[in-house]
Protein backbone atom coordinates (compact mmCIF):
# COMPACT_ATOMS: atom_id res chain seq x y z
CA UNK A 1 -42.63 104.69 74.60
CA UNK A 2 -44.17 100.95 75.61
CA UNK A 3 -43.05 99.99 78.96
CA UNK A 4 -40.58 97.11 76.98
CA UNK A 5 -38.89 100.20 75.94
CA UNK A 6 -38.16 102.34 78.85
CA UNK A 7 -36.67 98.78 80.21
CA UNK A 8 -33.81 99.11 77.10
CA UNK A 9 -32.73 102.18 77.80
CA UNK A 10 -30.56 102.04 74.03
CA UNK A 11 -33.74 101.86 72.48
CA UNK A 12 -34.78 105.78 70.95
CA UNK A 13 -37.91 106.74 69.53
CA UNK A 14 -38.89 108.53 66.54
CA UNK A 15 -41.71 109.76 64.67
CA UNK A 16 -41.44 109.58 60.59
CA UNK A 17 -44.14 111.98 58.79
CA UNK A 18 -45.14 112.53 55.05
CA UNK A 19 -46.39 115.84 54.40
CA UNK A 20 -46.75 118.08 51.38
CA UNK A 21 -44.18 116.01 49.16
CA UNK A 22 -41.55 115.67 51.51
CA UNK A 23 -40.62 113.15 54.61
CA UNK A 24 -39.54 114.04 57.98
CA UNK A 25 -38.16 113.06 61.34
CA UNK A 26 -39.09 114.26 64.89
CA UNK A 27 -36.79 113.36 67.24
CA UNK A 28 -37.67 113.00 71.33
CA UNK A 29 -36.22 116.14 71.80
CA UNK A 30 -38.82 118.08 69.22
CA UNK A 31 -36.39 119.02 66.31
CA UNK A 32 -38.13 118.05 63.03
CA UNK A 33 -35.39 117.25 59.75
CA UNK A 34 -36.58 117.17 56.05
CA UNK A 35 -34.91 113.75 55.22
CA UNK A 36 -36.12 114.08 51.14
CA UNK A 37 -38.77 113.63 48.60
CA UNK A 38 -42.15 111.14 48.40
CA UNK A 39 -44.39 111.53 45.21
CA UNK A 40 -47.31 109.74 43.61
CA UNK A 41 -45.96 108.14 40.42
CA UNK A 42 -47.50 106.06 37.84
CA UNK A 43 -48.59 102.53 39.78
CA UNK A 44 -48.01 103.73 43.34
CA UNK A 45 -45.91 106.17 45.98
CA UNK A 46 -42.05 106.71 45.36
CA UNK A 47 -39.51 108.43 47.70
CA UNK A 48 -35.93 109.43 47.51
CA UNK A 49 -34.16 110.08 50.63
CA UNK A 50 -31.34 113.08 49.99
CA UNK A 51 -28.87 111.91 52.65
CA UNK A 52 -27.65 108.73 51.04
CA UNK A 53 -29.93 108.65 48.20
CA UNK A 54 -31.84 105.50 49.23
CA UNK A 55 -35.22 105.11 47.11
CA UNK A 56 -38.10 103.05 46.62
CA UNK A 57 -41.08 102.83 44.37
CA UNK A 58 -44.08 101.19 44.02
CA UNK A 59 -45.55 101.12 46.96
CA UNK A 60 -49.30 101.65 47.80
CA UNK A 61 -49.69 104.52 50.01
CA UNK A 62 -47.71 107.58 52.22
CA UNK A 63 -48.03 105.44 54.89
CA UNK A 64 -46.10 101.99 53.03
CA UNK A 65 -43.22 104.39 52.00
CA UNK A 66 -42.83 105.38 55.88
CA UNK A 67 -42.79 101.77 56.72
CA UNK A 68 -40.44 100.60 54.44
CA UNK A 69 -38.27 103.70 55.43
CA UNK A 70 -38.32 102.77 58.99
CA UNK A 71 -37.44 99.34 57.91
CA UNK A 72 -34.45 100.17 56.13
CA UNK A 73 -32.87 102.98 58.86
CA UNK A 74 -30.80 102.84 61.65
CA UNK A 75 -29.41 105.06 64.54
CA UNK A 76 -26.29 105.76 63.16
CA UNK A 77 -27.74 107.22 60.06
CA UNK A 78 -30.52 109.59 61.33
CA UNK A 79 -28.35 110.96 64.50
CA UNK A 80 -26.21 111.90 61.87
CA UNK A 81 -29.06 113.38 59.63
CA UNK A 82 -30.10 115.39 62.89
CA UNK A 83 -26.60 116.68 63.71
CA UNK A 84 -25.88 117.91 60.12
CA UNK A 85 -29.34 119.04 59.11
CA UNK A 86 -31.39 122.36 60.21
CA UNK A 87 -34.46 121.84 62.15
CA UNK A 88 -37.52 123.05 60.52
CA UNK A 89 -40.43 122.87 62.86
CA UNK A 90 -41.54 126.32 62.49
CA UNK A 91 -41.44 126.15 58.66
CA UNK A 92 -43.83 122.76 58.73
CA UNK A 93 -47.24 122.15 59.14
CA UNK A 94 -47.98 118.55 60.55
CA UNK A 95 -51.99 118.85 61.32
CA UNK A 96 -52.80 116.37 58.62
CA UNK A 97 -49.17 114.70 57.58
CA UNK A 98 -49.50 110.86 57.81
CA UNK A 99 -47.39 109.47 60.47
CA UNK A 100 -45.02 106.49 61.55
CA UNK A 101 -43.79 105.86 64.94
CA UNK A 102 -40.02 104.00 65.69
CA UNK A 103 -37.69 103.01 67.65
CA UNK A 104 -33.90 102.68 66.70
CA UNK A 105 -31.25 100.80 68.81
CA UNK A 106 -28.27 103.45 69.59
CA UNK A 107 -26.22 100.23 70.10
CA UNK A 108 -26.78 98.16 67.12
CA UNK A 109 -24.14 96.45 66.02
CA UNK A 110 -22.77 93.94 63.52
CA UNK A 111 -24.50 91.53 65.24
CA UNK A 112 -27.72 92.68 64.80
CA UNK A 113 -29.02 90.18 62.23
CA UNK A 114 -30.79 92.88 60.89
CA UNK A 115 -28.29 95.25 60.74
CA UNK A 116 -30.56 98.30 61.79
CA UNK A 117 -31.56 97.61 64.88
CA UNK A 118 -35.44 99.21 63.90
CA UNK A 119 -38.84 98.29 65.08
CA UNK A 120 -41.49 99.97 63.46
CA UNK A 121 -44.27 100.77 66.14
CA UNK A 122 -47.03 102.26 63.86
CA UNK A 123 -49.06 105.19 64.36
């Protein structure tokens, strides 16, 4: 966390992966969710997230898909993808998975011209 963040405390981190087809969160507690499918298709990467379905295509690389994923979330969404889905952190093997750091706002609001409240950090 970047010292701008530990001085907004509503500000959370997490870590988006791609890894043997599939995406995933970490959490800062550890727990590790499967949040749905990325594939290779035709000109580019796809993905297709199971919780609400969002999707993309098209894009050049693992790493673009995370971007654009950590674009397009916000807090409300992945707490609630943590609270309703099983952690699988013994069941994945992250040596080589390409990686994207975040940070959500837990406070985001309507106001939020952006309407996520996300800042993509890299990794």
């Amino acid at each position: 966390m970047s010292a701008e963040d530990a001085r907004q405390p509503n500000l959370r981190p997490f870590t988006l992966y791609a890894a043997g087809g599939r995406i995933y969160a970490r959490n800062p507690p550890g727990r590790l969710i499967d949040l749905g499918a990325v594939e290779r298709a035709g000109d580019g990467h796809r993905y297709l997230l199971d919780g609400d379905k969002r999707h993309g295509e098209g894009l050049d690389s693992e790493e673009a898909v995370l971007r654009r994923i950590g674009e397009t979330l916000d807090f409300t969404y992945l707490d609630g993808q943590f609270t309703s889905l099983p952690d699988v952190s013994d069941s994945v093997d992250l040596a080589d998975a390409v990686q994207h750091a975040i940070t959500l706002d837990e406070f985001a609001d309507d106001e939020d011209p952006s309407g996520r409240g996300a800042r993509g950090t890299g990794a």
